[in-house]
C-alpha atoms as a PDB file:
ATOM      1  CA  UNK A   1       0.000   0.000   0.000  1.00  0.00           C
ATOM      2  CA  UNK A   2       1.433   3.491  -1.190  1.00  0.00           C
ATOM      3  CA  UNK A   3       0.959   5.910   2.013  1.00  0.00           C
ATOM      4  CA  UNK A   4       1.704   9.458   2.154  1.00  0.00           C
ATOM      5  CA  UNK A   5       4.295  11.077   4.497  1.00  0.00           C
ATOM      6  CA  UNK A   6       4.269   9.851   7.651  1.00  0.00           C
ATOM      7  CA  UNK A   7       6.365  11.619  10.751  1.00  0.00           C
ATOM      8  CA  UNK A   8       9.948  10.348   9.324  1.00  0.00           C
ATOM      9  CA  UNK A   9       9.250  12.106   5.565  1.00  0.00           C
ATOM     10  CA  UNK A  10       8.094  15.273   7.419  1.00  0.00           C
ATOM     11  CA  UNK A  11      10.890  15.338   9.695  1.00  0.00           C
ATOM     12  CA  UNK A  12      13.404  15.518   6.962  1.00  0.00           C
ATOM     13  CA  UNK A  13      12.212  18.676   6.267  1.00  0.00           C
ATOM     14  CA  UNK A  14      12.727  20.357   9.443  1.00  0.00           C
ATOM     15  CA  UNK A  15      16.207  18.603   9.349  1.00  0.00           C
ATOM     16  CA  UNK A  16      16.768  20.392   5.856  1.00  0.00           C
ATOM     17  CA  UNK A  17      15.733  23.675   7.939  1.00  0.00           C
ATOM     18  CA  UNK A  18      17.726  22.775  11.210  1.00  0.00           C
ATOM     19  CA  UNK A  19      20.712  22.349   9.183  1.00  0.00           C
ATOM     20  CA  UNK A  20      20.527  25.719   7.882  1.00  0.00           C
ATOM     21  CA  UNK A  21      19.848  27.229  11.013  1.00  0.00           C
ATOM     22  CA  UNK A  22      22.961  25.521  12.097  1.00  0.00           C
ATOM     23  CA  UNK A  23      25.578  27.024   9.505  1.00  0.00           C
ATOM     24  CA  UNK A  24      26.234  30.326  11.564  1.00  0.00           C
ATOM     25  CA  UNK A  25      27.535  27.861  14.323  1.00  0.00           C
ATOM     26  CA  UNK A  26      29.839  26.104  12.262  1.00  0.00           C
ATOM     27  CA  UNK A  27      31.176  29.578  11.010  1.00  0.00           C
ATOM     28  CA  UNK A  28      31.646  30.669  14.491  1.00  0.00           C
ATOM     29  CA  UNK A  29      33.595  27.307  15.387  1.00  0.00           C
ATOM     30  CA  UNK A  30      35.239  27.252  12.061  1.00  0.00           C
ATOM     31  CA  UNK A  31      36.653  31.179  12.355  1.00  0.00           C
ATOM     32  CA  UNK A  32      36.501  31.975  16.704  1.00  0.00           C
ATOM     33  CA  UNK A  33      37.239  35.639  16.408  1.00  0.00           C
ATOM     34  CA  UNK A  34      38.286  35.842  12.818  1.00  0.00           C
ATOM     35  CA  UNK A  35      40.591  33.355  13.299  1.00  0.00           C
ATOM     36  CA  UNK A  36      41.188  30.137  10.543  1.00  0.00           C
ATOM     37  CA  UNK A  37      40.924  26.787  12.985  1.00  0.00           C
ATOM     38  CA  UNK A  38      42.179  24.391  10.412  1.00  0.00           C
ATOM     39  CA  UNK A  39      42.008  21.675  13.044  1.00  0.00           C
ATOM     40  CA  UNK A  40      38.336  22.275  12.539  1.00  0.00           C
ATOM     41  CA  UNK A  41      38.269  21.407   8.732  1.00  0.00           C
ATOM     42  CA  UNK A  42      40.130  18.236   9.737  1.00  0.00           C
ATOM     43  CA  UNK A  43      37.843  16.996  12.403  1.00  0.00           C
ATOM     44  CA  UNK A  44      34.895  18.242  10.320  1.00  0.00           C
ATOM     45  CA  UNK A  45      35.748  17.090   6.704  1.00  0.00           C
ATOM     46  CA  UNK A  46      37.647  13.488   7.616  1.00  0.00           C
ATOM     47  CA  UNK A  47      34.355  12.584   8.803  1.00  0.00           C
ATOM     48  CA  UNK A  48      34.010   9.923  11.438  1.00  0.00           C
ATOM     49  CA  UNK A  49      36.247   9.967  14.529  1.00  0.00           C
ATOM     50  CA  UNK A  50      37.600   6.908  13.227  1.00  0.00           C
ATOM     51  CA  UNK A  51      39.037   8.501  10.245  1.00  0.00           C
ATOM     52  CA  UNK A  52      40.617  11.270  12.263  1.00  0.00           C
ATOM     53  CA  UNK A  53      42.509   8.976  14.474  1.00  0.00           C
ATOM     54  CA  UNK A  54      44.235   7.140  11.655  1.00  0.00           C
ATOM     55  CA  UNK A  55      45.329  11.164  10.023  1.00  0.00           C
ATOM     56  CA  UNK A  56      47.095  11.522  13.321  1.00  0.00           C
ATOM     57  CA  UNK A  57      48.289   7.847  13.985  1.00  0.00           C
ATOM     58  CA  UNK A  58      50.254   7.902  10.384  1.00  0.00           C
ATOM     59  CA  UNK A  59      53.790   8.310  11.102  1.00  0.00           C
ATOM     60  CA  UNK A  60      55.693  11.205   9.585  1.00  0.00           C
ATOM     61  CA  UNK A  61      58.115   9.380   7.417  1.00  0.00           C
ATOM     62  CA  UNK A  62      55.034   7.402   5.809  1.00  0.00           C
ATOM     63  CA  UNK A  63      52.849  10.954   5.492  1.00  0.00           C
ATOM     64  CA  UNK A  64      55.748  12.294   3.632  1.00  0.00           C
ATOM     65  CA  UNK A  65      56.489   9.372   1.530  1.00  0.00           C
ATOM     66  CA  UNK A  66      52.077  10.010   0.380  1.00  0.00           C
ATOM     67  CA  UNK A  67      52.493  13.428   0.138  1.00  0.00           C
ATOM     68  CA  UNK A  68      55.689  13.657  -2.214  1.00  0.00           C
ATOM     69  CA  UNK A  69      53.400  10.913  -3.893  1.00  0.00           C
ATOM     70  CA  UNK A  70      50.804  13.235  -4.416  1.00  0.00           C
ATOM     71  CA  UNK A  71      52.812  16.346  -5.365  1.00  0.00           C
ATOM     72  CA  UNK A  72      54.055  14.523  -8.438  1.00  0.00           C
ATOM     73  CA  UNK A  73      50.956  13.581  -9.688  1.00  0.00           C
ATOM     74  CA  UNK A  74      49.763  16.937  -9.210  1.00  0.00           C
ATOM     75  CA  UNK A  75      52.153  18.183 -11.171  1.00  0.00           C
ATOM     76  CA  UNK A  76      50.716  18.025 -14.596  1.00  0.00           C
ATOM     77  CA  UNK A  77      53.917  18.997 -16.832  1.00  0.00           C
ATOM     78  CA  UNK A  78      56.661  17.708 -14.225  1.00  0.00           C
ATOM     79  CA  UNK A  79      58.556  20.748 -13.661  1.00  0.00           C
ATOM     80  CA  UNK A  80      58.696  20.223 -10.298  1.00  0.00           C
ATOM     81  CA  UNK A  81      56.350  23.191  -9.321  1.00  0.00           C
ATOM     82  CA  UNK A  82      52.886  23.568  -8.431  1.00  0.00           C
ATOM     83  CA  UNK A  83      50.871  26.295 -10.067  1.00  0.00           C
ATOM     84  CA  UNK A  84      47.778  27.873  -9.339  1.00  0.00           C
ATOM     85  CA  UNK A  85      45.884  25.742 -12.589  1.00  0.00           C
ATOM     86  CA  UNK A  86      47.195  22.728 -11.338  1.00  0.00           C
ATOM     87  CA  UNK A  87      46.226  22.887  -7.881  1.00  0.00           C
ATOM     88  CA  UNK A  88      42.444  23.627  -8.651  1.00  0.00           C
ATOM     89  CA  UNK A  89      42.488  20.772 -11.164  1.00  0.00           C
ATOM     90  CA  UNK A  90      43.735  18.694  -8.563  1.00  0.00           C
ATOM     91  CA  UNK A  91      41.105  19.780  -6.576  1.00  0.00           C
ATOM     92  CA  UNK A  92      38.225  19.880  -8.544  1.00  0.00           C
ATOM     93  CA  UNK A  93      39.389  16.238  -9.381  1.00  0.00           C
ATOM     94  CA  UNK A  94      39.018  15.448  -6.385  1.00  0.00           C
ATOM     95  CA  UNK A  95      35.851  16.800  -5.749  1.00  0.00           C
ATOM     96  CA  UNK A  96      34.254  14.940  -8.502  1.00  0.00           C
ATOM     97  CA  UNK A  97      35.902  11.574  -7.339  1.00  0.00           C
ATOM     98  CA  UNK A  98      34.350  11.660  -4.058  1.00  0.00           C
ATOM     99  CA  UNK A  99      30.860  12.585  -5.061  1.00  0.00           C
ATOM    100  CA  UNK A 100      30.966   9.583  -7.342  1.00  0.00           C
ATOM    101  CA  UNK A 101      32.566   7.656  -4.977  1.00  0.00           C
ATOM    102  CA  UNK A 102      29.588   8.972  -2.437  1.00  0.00           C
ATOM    103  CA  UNK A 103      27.040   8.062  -5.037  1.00  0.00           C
ATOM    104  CA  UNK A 104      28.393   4.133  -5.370  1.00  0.00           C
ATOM    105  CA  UNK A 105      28.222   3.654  -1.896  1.00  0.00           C
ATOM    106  CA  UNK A 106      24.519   5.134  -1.861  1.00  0.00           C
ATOM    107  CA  UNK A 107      23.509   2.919  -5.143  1.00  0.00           C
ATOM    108  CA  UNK A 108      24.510  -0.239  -2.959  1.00  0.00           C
ATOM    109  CA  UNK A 109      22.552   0.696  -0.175  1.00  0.00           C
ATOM    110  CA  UNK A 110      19.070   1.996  -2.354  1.00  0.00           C
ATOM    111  CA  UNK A 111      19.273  -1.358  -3.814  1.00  0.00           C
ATOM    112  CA  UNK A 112      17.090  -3.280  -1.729  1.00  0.00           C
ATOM    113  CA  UNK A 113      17.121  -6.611  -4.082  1.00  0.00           C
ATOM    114  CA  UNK A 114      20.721  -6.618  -5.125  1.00  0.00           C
ATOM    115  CA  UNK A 115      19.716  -6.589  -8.990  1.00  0.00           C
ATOM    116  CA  UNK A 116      21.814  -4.245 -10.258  1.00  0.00           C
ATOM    117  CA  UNK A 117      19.560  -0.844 -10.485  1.00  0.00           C
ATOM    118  CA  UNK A 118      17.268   1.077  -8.112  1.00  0.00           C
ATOM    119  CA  UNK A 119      13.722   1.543  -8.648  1.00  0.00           C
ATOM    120  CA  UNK A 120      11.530   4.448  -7.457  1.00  0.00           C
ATOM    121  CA  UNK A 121      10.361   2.196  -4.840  1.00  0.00           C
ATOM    122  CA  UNK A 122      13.215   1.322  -3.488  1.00  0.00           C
ATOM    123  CA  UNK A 123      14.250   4.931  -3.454  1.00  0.00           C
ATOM    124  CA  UNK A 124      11.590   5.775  -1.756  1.00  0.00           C
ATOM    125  CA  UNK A 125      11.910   2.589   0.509  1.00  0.00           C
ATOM    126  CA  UNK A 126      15.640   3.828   1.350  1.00  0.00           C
ATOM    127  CA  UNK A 127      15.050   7.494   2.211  1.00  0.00           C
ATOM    128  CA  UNK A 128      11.732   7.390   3.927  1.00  0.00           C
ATOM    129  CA  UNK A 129      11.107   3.902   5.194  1.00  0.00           C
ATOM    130  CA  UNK A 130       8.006   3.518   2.851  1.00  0.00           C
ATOM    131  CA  UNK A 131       6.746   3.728  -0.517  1.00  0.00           C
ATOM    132  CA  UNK A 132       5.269   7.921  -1.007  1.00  0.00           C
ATOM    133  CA  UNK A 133       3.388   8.193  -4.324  1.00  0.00           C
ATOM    134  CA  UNK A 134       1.806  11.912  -3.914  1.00  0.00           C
ATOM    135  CA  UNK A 135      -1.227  12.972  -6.655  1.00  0.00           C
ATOM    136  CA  UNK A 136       0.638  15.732  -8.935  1.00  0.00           C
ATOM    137  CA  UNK A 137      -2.649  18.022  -9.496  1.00  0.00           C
ATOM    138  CA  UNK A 138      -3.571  18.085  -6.040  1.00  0.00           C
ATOM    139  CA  UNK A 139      -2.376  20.422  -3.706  1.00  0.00           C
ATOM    140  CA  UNK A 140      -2.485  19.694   0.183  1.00  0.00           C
ATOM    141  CA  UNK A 141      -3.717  21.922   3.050  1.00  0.00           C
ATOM    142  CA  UNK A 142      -0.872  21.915   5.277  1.00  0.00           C
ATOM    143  CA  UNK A 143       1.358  23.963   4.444  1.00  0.00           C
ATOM    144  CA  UNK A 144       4.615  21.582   5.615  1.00  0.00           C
ATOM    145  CA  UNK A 145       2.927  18.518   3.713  1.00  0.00           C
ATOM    146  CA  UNK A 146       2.519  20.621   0.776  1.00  0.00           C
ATOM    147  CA  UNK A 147       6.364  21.858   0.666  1.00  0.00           C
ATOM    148  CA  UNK A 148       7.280  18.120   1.234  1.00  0.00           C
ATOM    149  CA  UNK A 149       4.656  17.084  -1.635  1.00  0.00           C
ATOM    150  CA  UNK A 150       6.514  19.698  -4.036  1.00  0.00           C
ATOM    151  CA  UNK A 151      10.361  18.775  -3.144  1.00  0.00           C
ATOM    152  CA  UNK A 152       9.182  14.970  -3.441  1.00  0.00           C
ATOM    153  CA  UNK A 153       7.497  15.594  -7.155  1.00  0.00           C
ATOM    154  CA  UNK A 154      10.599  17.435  -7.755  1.00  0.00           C
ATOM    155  CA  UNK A 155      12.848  14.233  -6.741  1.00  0.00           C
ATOM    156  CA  UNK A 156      10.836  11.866  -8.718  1.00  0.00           C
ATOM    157  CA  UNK A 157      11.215  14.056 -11.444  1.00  0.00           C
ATOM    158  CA  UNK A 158      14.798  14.207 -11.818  1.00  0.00           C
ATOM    159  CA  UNK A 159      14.442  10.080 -10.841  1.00  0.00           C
ATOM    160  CA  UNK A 160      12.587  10.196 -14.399  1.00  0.00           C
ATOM    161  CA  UNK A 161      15.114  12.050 -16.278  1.00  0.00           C
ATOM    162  CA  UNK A 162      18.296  10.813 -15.084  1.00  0.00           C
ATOM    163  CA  UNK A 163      16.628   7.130 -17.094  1.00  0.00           C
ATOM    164  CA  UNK A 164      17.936   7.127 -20.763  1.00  0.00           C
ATOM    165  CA  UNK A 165      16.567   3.253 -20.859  1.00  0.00           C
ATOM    166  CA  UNK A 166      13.184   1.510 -21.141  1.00  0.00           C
ATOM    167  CA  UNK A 167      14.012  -0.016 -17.837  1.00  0.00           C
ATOM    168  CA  UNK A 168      12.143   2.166 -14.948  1.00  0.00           C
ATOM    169  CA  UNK A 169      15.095   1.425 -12.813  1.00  0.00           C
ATOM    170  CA  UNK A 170      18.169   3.342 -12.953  1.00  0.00           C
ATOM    171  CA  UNK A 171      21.631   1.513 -13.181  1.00  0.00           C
ATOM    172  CA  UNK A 172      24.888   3.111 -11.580  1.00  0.00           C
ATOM    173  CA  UNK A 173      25.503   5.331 -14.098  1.00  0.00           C
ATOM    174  CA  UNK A 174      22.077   6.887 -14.057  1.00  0.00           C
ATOM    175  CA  UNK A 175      21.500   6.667 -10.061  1.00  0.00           C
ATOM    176  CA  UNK A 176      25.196   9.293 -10.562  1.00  0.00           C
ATOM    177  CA  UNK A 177      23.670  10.934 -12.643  1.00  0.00           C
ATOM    178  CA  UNK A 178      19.756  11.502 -10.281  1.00  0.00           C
ATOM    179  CA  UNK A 179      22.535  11.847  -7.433  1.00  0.00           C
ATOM    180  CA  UNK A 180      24.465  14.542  -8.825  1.00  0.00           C
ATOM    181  CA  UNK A 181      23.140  16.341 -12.114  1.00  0.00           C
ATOM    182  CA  UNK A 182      25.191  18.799 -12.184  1.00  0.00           C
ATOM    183  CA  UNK A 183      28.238  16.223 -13.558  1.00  0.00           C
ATOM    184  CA  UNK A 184      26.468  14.893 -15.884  1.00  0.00           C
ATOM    185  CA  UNK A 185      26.135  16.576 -19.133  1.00  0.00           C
ATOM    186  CA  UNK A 186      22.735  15.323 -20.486  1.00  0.00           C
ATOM    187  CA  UNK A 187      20.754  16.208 -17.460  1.00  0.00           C
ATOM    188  CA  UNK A 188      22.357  20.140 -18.133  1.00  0.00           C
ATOM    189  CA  UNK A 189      19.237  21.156 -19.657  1.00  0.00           C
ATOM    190  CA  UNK A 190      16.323  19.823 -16.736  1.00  0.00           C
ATOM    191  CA  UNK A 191      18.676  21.791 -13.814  1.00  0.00           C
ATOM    192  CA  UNK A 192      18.122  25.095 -15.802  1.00  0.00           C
ATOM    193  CA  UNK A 193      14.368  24.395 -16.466  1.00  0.00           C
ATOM    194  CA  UNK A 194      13.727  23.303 -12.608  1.00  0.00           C
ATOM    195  CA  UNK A 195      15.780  26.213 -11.447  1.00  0.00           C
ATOM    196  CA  UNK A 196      13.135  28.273 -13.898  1.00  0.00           C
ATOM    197  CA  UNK A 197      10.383  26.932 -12.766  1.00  0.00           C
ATOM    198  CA  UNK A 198      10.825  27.340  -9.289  1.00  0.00           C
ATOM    199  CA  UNK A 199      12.282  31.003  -9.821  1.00  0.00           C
ATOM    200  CA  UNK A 200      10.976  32.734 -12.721  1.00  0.00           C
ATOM    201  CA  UNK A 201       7.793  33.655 -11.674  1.00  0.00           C
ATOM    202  CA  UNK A 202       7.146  35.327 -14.712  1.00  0.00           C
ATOM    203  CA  UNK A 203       7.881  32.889 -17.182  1.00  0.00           C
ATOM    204  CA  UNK A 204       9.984  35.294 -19.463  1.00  0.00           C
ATOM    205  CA  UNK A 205      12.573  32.355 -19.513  1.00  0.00           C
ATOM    206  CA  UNK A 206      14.877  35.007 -16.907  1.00  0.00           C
ATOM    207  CA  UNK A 207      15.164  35.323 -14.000  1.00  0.00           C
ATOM    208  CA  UNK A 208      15.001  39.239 -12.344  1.00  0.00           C
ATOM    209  CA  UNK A 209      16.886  40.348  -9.598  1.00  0.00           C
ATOM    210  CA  UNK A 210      13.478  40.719  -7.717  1.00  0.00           C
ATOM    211  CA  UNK A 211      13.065  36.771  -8.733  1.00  0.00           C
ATOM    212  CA  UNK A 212      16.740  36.090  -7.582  1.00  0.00           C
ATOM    213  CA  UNK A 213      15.787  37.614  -3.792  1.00  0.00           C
ATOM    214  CA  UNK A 214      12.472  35.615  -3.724  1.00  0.00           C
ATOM    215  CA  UNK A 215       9.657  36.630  -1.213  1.00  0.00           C
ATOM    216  CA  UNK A 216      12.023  38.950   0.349  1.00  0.00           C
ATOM    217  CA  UNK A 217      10.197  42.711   0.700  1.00  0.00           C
ATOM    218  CA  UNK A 218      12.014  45.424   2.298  1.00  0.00           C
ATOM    219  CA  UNK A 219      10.546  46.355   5.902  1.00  0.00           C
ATOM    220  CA  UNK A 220       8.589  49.652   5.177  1.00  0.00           C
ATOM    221  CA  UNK A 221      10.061  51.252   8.779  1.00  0.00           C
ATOM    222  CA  UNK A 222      13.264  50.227   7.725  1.00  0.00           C
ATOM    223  CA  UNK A 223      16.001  52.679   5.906  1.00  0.00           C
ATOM    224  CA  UNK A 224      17.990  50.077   4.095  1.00  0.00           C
ATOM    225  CA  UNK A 225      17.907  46.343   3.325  1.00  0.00           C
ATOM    226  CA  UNK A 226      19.991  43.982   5.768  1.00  0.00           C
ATOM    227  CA  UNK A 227      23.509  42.792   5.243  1.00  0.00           C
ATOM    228  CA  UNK A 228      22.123  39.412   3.736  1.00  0.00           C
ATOM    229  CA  UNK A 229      20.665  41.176   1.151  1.00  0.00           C
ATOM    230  CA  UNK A 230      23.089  43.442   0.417  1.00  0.00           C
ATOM    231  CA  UNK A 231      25.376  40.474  -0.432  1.00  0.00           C
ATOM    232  CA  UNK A 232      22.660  38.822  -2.200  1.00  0.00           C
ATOM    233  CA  UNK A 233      22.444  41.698  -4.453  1.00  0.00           C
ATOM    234  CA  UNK A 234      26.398  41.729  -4.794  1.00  0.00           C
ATOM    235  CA  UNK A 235      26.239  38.045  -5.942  1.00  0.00           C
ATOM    236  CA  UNK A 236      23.975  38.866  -8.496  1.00  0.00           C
ATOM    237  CA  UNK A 237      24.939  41.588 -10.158  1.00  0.00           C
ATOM    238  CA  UNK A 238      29.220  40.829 -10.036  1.00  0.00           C
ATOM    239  CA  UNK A 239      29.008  36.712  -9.665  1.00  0.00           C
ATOM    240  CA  UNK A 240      26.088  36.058 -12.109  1.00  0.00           C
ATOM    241  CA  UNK A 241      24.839  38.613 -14.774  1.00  0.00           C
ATOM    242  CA  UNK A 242      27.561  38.354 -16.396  1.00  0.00           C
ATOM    243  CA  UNK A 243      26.160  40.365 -19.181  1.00  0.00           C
ATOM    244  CA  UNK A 244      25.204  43.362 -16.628  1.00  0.00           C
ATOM    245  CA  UNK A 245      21.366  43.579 -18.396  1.00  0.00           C
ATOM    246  CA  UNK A 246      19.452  42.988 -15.114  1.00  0.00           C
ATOM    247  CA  UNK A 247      18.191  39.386 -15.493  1.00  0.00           C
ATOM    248  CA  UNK A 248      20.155  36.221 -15.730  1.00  0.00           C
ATOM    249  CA  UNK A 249      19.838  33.861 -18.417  1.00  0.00           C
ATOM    250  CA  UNK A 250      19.603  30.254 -18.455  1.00  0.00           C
ATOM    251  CA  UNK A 251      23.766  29.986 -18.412  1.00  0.00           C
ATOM    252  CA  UNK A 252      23.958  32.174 -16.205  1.00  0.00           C
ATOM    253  CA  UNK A 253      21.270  30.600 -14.123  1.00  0.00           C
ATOM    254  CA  UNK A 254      23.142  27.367 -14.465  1.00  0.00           C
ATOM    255  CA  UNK A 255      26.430  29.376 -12.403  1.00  0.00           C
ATOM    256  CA  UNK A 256      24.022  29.760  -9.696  1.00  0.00           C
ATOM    257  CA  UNK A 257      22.143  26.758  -9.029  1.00  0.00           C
ATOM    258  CA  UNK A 258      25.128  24.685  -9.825  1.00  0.00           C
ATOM    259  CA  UNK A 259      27.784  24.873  -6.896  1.00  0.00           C
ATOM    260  CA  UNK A 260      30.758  26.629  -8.075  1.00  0.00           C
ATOM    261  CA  UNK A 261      33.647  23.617  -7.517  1.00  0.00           C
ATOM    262  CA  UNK A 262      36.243  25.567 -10.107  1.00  0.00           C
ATOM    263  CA  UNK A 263      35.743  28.877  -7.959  1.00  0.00           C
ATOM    264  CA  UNK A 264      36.221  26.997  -4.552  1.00  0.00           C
ATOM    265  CA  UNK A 265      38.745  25.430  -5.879  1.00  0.00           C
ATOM    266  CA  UNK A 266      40.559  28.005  -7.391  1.00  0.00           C
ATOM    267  CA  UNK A 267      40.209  30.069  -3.915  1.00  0.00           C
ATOM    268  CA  UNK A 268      42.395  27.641  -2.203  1.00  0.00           C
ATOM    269  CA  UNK A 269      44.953  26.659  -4.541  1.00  0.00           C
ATOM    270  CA  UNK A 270      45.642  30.804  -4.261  1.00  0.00           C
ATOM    271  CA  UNK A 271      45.135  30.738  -0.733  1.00  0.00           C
ATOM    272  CA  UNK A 272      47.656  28.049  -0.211  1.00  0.00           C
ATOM    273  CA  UNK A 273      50.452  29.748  -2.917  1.00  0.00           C
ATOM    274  CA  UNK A 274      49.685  32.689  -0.720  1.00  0.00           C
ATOM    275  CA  UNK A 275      50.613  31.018   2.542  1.00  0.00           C
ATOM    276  CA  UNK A 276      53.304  28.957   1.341  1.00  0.00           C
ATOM    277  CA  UNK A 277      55.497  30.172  -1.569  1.00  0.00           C
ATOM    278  CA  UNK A 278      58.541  31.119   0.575  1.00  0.00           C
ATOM    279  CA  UNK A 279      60.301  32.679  -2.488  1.00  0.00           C
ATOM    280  CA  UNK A 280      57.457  35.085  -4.060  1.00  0.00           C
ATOM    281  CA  UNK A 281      57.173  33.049  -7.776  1.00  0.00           C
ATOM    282  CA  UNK A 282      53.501  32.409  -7.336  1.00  0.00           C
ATOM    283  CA  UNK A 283      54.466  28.549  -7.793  1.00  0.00           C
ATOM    284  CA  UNK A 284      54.819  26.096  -4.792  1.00  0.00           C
ATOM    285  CA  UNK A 285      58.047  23.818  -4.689  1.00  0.00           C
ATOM    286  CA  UNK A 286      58.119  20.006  -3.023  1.00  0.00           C
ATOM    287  CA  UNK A 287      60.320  21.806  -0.551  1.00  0.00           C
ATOM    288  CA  UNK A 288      58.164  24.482   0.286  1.00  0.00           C
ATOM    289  CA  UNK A 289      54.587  22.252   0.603  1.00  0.00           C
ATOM    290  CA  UNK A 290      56.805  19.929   2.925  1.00  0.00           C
ATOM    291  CA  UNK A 291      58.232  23.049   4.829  1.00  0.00           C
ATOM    292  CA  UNK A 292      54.504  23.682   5.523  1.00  0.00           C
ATOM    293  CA  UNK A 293      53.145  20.027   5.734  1.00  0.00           C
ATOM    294  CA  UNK A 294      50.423  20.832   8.108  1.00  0.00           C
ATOM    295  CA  UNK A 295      49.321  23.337   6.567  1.00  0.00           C
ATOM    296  CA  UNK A 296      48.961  21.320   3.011  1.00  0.00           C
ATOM    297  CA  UNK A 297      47.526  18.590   4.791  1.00  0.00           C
ATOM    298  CA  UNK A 298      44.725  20.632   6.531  1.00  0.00           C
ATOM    299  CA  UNK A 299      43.661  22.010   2.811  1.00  0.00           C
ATOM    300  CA  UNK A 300      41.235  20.768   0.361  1.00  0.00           C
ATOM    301  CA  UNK A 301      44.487  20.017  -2.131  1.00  0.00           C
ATOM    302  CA  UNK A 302      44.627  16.814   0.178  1.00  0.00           C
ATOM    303  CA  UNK A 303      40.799  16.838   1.354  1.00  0.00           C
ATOM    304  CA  UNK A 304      42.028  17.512   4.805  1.00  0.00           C
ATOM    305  CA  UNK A 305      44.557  14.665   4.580  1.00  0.00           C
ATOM    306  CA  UNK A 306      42.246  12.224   3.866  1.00  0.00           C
ATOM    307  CA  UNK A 307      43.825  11.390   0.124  1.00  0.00           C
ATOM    308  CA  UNK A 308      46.464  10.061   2.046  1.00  0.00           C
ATOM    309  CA  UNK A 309      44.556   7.201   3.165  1.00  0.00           C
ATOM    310  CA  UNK A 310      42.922   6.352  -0.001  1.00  0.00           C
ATOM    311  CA  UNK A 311      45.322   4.484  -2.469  1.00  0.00           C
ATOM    312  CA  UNK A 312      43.670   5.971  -5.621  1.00  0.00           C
ATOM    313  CA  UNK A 313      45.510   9.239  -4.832  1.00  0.00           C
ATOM    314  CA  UNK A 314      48.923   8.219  -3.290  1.00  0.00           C
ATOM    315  CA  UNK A 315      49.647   5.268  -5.562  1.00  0.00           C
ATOM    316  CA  UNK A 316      51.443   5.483  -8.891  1.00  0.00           C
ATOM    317  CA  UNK A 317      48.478   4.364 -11.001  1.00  0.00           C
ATOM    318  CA  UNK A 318      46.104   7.183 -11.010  1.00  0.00           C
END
């Protein structure tokens, strides 16, 4: 029997909400008093207590031996430098390998019967402990079960595109592709038209600065807008009209509903050249990263030191 959503569907959506009401925390733990703790990205981003114990119980001679592994593949032409291009490759690389790695381990675990692909049922089985099959043209009265009704059409919707088969059920490479759209070239095209039709309101096929900000209306007592604004406002109008004409486009829609990995990346591999090139060439040497090995190894260019306990980084075959 299909039911609707009971207390554990519902409840994801006030986890969805607790977790944003969360992030100024982490900020404050992450920067006390303006101050970097990159002992906190380490605890944080190596996961499991577990996996933090085994960072600190490798022994220096074998963390170096990984690391000068890793420096040489990172260098691309073998010069024996690291530049600025080849540390956000690295990085972005590295991104993308543990989102698909991510997505594996999920497949495994969404597929209940061990066939080889994941129905909708089983999806649904997985993330909410029962089958929800919600009417499409029928809205609901509560306004919680209605925003849970809309993300779960929404979700079922990118379960139908991500299928390029007759089979309902989607194999690995499809489930990456539901999992993570934004890798995956062919599903390009739905992420712009959901991000329209949740956003332009108008349906000019844009999307205004007005539509950018949402419900937001300035307080009539107030004098100006709040800082969150104010740097909403920035975003758009320096990160993502690119064209300066007021509106975004669907490409430059796509910059904004896609997370950014090639500008976070790029941000660090500068931020560590700035910390770490000793001799001002804008180029980091072996010597140098190992001069500031904690510092390397508390960075995203490592994942916070966990690449050196995965062999698909450290090894020679790569």
């Amino acid at each position: 029997m299909r039911l609707g959503p009971g207390p554990a569907a519902l409840g994801l959506l006030l986890l969805l909400c607790a977790a944003a009401a969360g992030a100024g925390k982490a900020e404050e733990l992450h920067y006390p008093q303006g101050e970097h703790r990159s002992d906190y990205d380490r605890d944080t981003l190596l996961g499991v207590q577990e996996e933090v114990d085994e960072y600190v119980k490798l022994g220096h001679e074998e963390q170096e031996k990984r690391l000068r592994s890793i420096i040489k593949k990172i260098d691309l032409d073998s010069d024996g430098f690291l530049t600025e291009s080849e540390l956000s490759s690295w990085i972005q690389m590295s991104f993308k390998h543990y989102a698909m790695q991510e997505a594996k381990q999920q497949f495994v675990e969404y597929d209940k019967n061990n066939d080889g692909s994941v129905t909708w049922d089983e999806y649904n089985i997985q993330m909410y402990d029962r089958v929800i099959d919600f009417d499409e043209n029928t809205a609901l009265d509560d306004a919680e079960e209605e925003s849970f009704r809309q993300l779960h059409l929404k979700d079922k919707k990118r379960f139908e595109k991500a299928n390029q088969d007759s089979d309902p059920a989607l194999n690995l490479e499809e489930f990456i592709a539901f999992e993570h759209p934004e890798e995956v070239y062919y599903m390009t095209e739905f992420v712009i038209q959901e991000a329209l039709e949740e956003h332009d309101k108008n349906g000019d096929g844009f999307v205004s600065l007005e539509e950018f900000l949402g419900d937001y209306r300035r307080d009539p007592t107030a004098s100006e807008d709040p800082e969150w604004i104010l740097v909403e406002k920035d975003r758009f109008v320096n990160d993502y009209d690119k064209d300066n004409d007021g509106r975004l486009d669907p490409q430059e829609l796509l910059s904004w509903v896609v997370p950014n990995n090639q500008g976070i990346a790029q941000e660090e591999a500068l931020h560590l050249i700035d910390e770490m090139d000793l001799d001002g060439d804008k180029r980091l040497s072996e010597e140098e990263i190992l001069e500031n090995q904690d510092l390397f190894l508390t960075s995203e260019a490592t994942d916070y030191g966990r690449q050196l306990h995965d062999d698909y980084f450290y090894h020679d075959e790569l």
